[in-house]
Protein backbone atom coordinates (compact mmCIF):
# COMPACT_ATOMS: atom_id res chain seq x y z
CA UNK A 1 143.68 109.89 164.61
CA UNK A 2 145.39 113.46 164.98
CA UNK A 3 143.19 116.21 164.75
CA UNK A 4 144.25 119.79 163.69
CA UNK A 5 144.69 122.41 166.44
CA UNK A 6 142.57 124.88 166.44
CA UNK A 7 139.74 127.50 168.10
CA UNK A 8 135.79 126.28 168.08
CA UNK A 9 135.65 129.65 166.71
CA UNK A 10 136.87 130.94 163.50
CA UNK A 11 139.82 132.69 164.79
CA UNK A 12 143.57 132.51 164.01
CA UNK A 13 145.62 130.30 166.52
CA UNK A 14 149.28 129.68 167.68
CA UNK A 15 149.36 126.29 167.60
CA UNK A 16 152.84 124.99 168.16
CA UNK A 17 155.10 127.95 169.61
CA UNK A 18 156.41 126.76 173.33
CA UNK A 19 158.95 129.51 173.81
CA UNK A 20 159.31 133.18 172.52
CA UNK A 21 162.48 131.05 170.59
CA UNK A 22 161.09 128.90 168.10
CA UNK A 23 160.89 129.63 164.58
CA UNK A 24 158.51 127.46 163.30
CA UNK A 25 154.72 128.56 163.40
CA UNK A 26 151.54 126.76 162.78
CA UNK A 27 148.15 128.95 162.31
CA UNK A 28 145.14 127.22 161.42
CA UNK A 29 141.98 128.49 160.41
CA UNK A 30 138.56 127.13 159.73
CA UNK A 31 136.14 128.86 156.99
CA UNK A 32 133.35 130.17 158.53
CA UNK A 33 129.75 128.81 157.90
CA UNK A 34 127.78 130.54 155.43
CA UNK A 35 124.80 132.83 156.23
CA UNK A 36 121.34 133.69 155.98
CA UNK A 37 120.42 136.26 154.46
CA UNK A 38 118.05 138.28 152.67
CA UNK A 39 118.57 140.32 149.55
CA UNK A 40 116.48 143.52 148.32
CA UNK A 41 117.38 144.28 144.77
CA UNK A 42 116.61 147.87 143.86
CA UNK A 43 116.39 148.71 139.87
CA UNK A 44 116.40 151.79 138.33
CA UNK A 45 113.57 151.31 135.50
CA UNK A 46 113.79 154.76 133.92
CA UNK A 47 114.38 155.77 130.41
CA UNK A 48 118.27 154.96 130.59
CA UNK A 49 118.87 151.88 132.28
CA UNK A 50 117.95 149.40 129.71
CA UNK A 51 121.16 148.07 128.46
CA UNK A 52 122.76 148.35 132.34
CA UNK A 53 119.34 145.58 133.17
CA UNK A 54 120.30 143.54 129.97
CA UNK A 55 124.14 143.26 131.69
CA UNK A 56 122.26 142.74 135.08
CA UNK A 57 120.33 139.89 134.06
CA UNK A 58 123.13 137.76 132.81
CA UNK A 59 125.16 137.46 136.06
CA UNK A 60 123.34 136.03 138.11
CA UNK A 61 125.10 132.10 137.66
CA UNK A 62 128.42 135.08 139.04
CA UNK A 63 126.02 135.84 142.24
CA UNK A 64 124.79 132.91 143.86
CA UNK A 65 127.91 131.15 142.74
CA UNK A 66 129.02 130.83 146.53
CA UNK A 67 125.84 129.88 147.55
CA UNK A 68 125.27 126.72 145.77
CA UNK A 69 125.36 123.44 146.97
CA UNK A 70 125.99 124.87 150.28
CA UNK A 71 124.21 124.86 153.53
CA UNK A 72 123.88 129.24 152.77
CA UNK A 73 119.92 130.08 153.39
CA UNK A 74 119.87 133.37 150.85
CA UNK A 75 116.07 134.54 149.37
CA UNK A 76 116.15 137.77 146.90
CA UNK A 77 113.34 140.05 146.06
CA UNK A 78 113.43 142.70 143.51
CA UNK A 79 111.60 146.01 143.35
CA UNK A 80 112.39 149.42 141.21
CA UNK A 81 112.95 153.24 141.99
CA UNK A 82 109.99 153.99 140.92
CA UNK A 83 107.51 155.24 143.95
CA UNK A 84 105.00 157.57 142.32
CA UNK A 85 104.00 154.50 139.97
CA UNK A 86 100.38 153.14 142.17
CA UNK A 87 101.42 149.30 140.95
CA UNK A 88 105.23 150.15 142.03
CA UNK A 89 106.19 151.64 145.03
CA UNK A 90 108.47 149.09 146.39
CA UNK A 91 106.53 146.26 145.42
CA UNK A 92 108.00 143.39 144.52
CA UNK A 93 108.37 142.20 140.92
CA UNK A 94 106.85 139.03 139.77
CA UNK A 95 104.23 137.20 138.27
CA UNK A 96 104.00 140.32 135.93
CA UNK A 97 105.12 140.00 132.00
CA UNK A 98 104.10 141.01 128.45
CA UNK A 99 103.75 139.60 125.26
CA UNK A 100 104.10 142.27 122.21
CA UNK A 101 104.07 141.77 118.03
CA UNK A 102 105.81 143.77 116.38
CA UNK A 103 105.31 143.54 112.22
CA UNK A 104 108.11 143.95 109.67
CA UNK A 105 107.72 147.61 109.89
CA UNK A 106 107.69 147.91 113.59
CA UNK A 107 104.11 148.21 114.21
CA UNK A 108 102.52 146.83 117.28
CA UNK A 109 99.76 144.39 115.99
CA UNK A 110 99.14 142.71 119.34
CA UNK A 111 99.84 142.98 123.01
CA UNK A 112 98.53 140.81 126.10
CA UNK A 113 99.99 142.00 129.38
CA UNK A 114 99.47 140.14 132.36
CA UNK A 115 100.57 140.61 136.39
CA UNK A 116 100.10 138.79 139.11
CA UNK A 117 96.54 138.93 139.77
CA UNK A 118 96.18 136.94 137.24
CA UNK A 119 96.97 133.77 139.31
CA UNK A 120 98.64 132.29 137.10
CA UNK A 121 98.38 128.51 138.47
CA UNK A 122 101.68 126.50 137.63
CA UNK A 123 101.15 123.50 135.26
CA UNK A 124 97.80 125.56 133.59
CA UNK A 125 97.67 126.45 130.81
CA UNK A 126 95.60 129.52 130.06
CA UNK A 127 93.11 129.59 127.19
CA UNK A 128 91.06 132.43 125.55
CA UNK A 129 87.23 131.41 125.43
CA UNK A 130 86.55 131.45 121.36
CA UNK A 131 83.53 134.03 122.24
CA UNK A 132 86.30 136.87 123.15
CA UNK A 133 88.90 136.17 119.96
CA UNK A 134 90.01 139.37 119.62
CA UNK A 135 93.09 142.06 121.09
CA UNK A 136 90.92 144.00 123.25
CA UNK A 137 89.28 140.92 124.99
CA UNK A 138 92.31 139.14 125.67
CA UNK A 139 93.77 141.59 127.89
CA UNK A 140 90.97 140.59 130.50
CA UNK A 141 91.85 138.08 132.78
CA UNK A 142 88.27 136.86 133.27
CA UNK A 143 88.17 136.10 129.50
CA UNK A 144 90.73 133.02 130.16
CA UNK A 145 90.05 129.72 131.33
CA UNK A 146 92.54 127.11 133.07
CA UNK A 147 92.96 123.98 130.91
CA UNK A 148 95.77 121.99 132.27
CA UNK A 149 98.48 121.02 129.99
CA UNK A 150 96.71 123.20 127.61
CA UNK A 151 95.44 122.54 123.66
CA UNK A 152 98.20 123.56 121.59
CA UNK A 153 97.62 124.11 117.69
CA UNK A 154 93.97 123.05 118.57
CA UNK A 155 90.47 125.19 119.17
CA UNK A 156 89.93 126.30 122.46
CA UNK A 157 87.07 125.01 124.18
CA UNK A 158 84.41 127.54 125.73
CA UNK A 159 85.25 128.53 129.50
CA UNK A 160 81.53 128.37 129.99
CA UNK A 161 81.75 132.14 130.81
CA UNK A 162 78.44 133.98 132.05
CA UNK A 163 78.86 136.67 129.61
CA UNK A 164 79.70 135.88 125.93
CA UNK A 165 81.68 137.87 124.23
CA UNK A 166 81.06 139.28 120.46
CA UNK A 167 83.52 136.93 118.54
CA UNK A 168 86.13 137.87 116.09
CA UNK A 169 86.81 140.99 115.80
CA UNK A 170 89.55 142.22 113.00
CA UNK A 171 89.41 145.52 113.58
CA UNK A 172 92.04 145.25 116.00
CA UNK A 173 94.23 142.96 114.10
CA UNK A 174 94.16 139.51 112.48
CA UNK A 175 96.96 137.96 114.61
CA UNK A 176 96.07 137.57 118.34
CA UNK A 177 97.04 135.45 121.14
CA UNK A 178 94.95 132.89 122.45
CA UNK A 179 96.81 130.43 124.65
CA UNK A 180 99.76 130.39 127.49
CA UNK A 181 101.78 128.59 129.41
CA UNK A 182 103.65 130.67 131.49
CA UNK A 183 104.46 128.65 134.03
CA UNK A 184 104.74 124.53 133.21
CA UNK A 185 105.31 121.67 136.18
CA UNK A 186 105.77 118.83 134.21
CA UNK A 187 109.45 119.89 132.72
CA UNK A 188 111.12 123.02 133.32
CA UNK A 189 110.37 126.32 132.27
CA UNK A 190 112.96 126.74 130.01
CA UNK A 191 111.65 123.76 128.12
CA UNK A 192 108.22 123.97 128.57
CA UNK A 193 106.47 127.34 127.94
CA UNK A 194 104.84 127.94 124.92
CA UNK A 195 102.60 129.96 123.05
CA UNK A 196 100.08 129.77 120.91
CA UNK A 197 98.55 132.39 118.15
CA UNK A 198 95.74 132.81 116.41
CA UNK A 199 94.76 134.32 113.03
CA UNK A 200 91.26 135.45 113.25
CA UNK A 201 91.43 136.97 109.64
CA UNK A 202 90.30 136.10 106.57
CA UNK A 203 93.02 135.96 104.79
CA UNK A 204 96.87 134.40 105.02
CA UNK A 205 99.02 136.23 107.12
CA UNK A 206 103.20 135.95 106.32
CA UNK A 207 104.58 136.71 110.22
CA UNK A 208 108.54 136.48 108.07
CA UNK A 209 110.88 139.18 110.08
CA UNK A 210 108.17 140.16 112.86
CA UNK A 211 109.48 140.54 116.07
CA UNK A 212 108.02 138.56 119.27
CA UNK A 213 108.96 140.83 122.81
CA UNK A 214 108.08 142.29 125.95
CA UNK A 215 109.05 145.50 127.55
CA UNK A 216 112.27 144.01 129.01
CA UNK A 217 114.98 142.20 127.56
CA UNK A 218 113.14 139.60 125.27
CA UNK A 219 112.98 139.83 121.88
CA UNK A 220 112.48 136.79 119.23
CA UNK A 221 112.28 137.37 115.42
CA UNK A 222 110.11 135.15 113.24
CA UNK A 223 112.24 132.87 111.22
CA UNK A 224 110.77 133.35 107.19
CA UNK A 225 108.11 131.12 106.31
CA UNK A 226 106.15 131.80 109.49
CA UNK A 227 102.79 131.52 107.60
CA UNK A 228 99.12 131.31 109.37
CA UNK A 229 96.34 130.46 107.14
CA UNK A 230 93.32 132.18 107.71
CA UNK A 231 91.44 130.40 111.20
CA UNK A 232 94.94 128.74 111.63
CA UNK A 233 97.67 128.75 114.62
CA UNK A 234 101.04 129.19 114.86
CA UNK A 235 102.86 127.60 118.05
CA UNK A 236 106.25 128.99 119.37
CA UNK A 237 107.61 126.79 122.51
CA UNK A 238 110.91 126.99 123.57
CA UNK A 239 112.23 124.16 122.79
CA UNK A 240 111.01 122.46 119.53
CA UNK A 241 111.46 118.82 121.01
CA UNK A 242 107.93 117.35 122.01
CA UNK A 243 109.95 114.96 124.23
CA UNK A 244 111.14 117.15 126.37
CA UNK A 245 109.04 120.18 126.04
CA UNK A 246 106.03 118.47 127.65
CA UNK A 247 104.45 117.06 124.49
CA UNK A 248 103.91 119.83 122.73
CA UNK A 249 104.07 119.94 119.22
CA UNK A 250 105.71 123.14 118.08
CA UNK A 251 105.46 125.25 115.02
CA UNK A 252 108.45 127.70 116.02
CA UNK A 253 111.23 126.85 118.68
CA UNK A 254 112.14 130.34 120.58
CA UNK A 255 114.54 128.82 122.79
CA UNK A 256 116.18 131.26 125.41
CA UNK A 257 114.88 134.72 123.22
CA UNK A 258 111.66 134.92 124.83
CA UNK A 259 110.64 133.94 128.16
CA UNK A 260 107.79 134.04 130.39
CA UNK A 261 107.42 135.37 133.83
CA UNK A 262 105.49 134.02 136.49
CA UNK A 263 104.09 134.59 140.30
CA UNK A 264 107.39 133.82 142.13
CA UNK A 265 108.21 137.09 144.15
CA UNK A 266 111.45 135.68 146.40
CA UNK A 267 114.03 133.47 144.59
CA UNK A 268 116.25 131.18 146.66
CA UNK A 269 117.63 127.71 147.03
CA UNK A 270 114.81 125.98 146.17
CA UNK A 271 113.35 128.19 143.27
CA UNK A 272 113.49 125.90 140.07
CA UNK A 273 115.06 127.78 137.11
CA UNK A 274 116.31 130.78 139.55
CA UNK A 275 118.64 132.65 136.98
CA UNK A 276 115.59 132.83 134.11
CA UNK A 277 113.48 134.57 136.79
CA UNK A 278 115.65 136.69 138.02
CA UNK A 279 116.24 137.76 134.25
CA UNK A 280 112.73 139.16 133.92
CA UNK A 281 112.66 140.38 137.19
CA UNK A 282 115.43 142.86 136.80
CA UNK A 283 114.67 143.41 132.95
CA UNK A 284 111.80 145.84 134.33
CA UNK A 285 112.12 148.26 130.75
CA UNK A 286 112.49 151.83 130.91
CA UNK A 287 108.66 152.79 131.93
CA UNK A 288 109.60 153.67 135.56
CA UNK A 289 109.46 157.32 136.36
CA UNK A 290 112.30 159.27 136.06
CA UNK A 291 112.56 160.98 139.85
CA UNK A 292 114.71 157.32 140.91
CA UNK A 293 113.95 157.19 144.38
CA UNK A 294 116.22 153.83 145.43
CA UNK A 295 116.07 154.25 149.54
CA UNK A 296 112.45 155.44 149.64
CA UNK A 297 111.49 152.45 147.75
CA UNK A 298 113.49 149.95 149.92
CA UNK A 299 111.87 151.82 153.25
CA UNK A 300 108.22 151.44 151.16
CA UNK A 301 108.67 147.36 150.64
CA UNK A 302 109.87 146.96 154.51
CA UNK A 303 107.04 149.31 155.65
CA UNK A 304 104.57 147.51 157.82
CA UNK A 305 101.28 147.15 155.60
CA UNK A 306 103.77 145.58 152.67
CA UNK A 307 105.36 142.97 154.63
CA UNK A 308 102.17 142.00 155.98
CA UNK A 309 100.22 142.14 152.49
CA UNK A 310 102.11 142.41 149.14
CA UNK A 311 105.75 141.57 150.45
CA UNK A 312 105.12 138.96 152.83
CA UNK A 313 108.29 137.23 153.45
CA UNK A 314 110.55 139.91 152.15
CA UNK A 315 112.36 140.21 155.44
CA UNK A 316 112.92 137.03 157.68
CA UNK A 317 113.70 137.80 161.44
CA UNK A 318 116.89 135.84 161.45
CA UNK A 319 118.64 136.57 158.28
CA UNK A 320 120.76 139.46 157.24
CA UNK A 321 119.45 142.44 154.92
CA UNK A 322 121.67 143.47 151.91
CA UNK A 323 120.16 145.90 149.87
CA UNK A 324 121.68 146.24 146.41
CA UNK A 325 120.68 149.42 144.21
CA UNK A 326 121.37 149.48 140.55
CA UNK A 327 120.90 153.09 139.45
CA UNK A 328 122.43 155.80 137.08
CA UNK A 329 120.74 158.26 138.77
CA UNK A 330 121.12 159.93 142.31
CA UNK A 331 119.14 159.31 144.76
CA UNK A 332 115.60 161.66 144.90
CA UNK A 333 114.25 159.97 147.99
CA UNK A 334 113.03 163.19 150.33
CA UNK A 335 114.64 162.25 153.02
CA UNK A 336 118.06 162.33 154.79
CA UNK A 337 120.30 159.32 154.07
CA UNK A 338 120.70 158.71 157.96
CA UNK A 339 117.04 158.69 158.16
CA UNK A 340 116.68 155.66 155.67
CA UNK A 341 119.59 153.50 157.03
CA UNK A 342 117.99 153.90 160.65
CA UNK A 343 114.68 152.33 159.70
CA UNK A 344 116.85 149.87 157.79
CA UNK A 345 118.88 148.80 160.76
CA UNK A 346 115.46 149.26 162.96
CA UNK A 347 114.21 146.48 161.05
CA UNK A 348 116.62 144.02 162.37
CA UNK A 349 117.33 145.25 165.94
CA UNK A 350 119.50 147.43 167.70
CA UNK A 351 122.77 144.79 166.42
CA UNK A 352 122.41 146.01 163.07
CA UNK A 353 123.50 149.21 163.69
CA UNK A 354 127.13 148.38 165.12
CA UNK A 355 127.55 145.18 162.88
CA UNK A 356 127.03 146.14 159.16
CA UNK A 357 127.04 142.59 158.68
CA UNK A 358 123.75 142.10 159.95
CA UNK A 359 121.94 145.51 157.45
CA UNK A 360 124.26 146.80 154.58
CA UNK A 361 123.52 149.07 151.56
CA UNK A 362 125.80 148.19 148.23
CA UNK A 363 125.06 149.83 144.45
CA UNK A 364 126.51 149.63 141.23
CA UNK A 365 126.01 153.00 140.63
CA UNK A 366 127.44 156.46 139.16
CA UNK A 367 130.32 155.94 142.36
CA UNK A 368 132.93 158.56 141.91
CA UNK A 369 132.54 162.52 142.31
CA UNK A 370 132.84 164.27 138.44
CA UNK A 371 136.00 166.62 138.18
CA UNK A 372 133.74 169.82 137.71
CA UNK A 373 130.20 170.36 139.10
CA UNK A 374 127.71 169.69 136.72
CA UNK A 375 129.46 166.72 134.84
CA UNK A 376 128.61 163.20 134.86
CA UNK A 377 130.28 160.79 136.97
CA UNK A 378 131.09 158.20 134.04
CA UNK A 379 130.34 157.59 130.66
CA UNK A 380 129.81 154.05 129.02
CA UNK A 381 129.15 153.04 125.09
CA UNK A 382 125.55 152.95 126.89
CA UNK A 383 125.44 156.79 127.88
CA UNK A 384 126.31 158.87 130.87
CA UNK A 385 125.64 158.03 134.68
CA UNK A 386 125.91 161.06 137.32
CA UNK A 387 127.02 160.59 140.44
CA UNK A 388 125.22 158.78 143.35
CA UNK A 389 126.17 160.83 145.90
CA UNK A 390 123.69 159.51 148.60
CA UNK A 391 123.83 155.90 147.50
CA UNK A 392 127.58 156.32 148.12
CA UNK A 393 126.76 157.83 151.33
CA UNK A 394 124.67 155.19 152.41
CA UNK A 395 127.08 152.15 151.23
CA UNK A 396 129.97 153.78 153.16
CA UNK A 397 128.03 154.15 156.17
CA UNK A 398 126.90 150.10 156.17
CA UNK A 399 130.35 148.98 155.12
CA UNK A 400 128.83 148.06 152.03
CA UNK A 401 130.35 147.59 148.24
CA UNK A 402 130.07 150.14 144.95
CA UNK A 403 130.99 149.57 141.56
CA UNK A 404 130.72 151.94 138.43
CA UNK A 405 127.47 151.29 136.73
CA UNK A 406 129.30 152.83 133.76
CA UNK A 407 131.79 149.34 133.81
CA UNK A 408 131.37 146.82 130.49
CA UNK A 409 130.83 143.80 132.93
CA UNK A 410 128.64 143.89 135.75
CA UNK A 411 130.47 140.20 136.57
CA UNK A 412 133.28 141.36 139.39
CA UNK A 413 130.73 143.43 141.67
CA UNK A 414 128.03 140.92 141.84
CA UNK A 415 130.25 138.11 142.23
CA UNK A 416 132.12 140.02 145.35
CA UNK A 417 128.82 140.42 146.98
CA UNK A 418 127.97 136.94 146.17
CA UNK A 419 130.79 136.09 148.24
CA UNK A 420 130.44 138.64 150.61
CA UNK A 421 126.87 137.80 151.47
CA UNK A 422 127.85 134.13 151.06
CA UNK A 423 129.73 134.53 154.65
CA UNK A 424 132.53 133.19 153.54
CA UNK A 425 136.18 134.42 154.41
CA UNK A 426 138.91 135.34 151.14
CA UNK A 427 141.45 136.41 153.81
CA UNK A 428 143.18 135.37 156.85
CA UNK A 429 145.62 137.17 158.80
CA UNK A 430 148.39 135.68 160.07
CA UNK A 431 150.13 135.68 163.68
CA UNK A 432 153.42 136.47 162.42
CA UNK A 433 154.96 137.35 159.62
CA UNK A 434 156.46 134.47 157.51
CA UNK A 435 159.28 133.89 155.47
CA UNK A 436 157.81 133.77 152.37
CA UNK A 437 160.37 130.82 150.72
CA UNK A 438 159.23 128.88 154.43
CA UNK A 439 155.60 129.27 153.51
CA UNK A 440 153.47 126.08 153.40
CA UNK A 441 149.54 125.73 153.13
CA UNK A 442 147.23 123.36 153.27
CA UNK A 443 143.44 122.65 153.02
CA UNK A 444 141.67 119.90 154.97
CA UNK A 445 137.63 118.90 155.12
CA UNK A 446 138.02 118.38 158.60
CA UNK A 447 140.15 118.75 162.21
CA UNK A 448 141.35 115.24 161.11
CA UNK A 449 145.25 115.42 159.67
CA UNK A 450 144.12 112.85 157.80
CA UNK A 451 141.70 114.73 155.88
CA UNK A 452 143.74 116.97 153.62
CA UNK A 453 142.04 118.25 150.23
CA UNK A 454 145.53 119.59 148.84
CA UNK A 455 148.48 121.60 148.93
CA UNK A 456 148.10 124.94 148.37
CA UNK A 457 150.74 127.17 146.35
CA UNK A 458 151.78 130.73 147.05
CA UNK A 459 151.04 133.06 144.02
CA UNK A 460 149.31 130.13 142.17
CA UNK A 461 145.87 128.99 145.03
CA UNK A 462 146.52 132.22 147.56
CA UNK A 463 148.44 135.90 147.59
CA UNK A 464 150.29 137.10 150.40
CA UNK A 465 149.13 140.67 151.61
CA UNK A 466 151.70 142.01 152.95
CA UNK A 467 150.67 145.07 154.81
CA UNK A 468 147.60 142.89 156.49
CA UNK A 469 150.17 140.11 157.11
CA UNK A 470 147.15 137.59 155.55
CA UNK A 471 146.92 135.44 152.73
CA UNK A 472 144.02 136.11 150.47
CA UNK A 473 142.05 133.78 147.97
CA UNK A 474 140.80 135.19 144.65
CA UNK A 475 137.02 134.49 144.04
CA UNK A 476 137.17 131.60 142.52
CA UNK A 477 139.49 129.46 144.69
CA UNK A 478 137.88 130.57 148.55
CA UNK A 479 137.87 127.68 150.71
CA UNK A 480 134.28 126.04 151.15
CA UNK A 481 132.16 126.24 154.10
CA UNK A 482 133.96 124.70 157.28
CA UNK A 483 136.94 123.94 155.43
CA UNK A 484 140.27 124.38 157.56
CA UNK A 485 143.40 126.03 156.41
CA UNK A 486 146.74 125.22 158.03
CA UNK A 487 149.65 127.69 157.36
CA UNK A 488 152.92 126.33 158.57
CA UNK A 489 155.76 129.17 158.15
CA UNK A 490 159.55 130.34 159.84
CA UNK A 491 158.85 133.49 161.21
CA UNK A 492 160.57 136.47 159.56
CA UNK A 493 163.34 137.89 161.61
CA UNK A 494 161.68 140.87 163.35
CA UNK A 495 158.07 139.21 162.60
């Protein structure tokens, strides 16, 4: 069996020149193995960032597409630029959602919003106790009762609550809601949640063109014919199938327009259903206050009392940190950038700040400086973005990436620092420089000759850079974890 020659190492190697003479040159590389790491996604939740969190939360298949089926150990939490908020202030997002009716006209008729202290147990159900039917009393968390798989379409038992409440109560509206399941464990969550309402008037209600959303990206209009009789309920589950949804027996099917959050704070490998999280994690609305502060929140979620409390887990001693910031702001933080990026690095030891692999700021972000003072550094269809000239700072500092927050597809950025944070290698220089028309490469799964995956064609799997002397991969065709890469070439004359 002949094995490949190369380093233990991922480095380039001679592997075949005897003399200073010969022509022919063999340089064989192996792909590195991918990382740990540890992602803090920053989100600018002002008044202007709603469409730029819509594009967000549809990329994140591009993200963790070099991370998948892979031995890469990757966890991501997400928190906002909002500080002066007392339920923000670099906490982590999750477990926290909304559910809003909207009528024909626009008017909010109901609203239950829920966070995470509401322990939302996965597989329960939650049920309103009859004796509190009504939209004031089903914002309280003590007015719901755990049911298991829930009773769908059917009255809610009591909860056996100390306190009864006063019963139906219209003046608040007819339509309320009176059962969840936010989080199922029988079938997946984008099968299995559901919802159920209730009409506690006494007459008909037509729900034909209302509107079912949260504060974020959802947003699910009744289909006509969406009739409750008076006392009745109207279910809407995601999917209408009672064979896969769990057994439920649906009224409405809302399939991917309206989803519910629940208490995961970190995503990684193992979180089931990752990219429907991260959705409502990012889609945070445009509540946040509107002094962004992006580093101040990252240095409030790694403080001390949060990682010990509210963040637990956040930041793992032997992973990398990559903090991402999504703004169209600058940066309000009070203090100086250098300030920030030293309690970043301090957090993983005095490595990190030599080896911006190991702590790195990126941002898709306003990123270039406006022609004249006073202008904005890019417009979009979406509105104007002004220029992050600290965030900038910072990524340049940590070797990190930027990207225009003002570009129509968020796709390219996020899948570059998917692949950056991935650990895995696009280019390879070269020990000489080839004769292009000489230029042979192939891919193997192993040191063994025998193990080659294919051969690889100039300007079709790889580029040739010619003032790095390397050949580069494009995104989509880098060579997996441990792969090796054999380049067999006549050296240029003068190379």
């Amino acid at each position: 069996m002949n094995k490949l020659s190369v380093l233990p190492f991922l480095v380039c190697t001679a592997c075949i020149e005897a003399s200073f003479t010969q022509i022919v040159k063999n340089d064989v590389f192996q792909q590195k193995r991918k990382n740990t790491v540890d992602v803090i996604l920053v989100i600018d939740n002002s008044c202007s960032m709603i469409e730029e969190q819509k594009k967000l939360a549809t990329n994140f298949d591009a993200f963790i597409q070099y991370f998948e089926g892979t031995d890469v150990d990757w966890q991501m939490g997400v928190t906002t630029t909002d500080v002066e908020t007392d339920t923000a202030r670099g906490r982590l997002i999750g477990g926290d959602d909304e559910i809003v009716l909207l009528d024909g006209d626009g008017k909010e008729q109901e609203r239950v919003k829920y966070d995470r202290e509401w322990l939302i147990t996965s597989g329960q159900a939650l049920a309103l106790d009859p004796t509190w039917f009504n939209a004031v009393s089903n914002d309280k968390r003590d007015h719901w009762c755990e049911v298991g798989a829930g009773t769908p379409g059917q009255a809610n038992a009591s909860c056996g609550l100390d306190a009864e409440g006063s019963g139906v109560d219209t003046r608040y509206g007819g339509i309320i809601v009176t059962e969840i399941m936010a989080d199922p464990d029988a079938v997946a969550d984008n099968l299995g949640e559901w919802i159920e309402l209730t009409n506690i008037d006494t007459v008909e209600w037509d729900l034909s063109e209302w509107i079912l959303r949260d504060d974020g990206r959802n947003g699910f209009a009744f289909p006509a014919g969406s009739i409750i009789a008076p006392g009745g309920t109207l279910v809407l589950a995601r999917s209408a199938e009672d064979t896969l949804n769990g057994g439920v027996i649906a009224d409405i099917a809302m399939g991917d327009d309206f989803t519910l959050n629940n208490g995961v704070l970190l995503l990684g490998p193992l979180t089931e259903g990752p990219s429907e999280i991260f959705a409502e994690m990012v889609a945070q609305g445009t509540s946040g206050s509107g002094l962004e502060q992006g580093l101040e929140a990252v240095k409030l979620a790694t403080s001390p009392d949060m990682l010990a409390g509210t963040n637990a887990g956040l930041v793992r001693e032997d992973a990398n940190l990559t903090i991402l910031i999504v703004s169209d702001e600058e940066d309000s933080s009070p203090d100086p950038v250098d300030d920030y990026l030293s309690a970043f690095a301090e957090l993983k030891g005095d490595a990190a700040y030599r080896d911006h692999s190991i702590m790195n700021v990126s941002g898709v972000i306003g990123a270039d400086p406006p022609a004249f003072d006073g202008e904005p550094s890019c417009r979009s269809d979406n509105g104007a973005a002004d220029y992050g000239h600290r965030y900038v700072d910072a990524i340049e500092k940590t070797g990190g990436l930027v990207d225009s927050i003002c570009d129509d597809d968020f796709a390219p950025i996020v899948a570059e620092l998917g692949l950056v944070l991935s650990g895995l290698l696009s280019e390879f220089e070269l020990s000489r420089y080839p004769d292009l028309e000489s230029l042979k490469v192939g891919l193997y799964a192993t040191d063994d000759t025998d193990s080659k995956l294919q051969d690889l064609t100039l300007n079709t799997h790889f580029t040739y850079v010619e003032e790095r002397n390397s050949i580069r991969f494009e995104q989509e065709q880098v060579p997996d974890s441990e792969q090796y890469i054999v380049v067999e070439y006549q050296i240029r004359s003068g190379g």
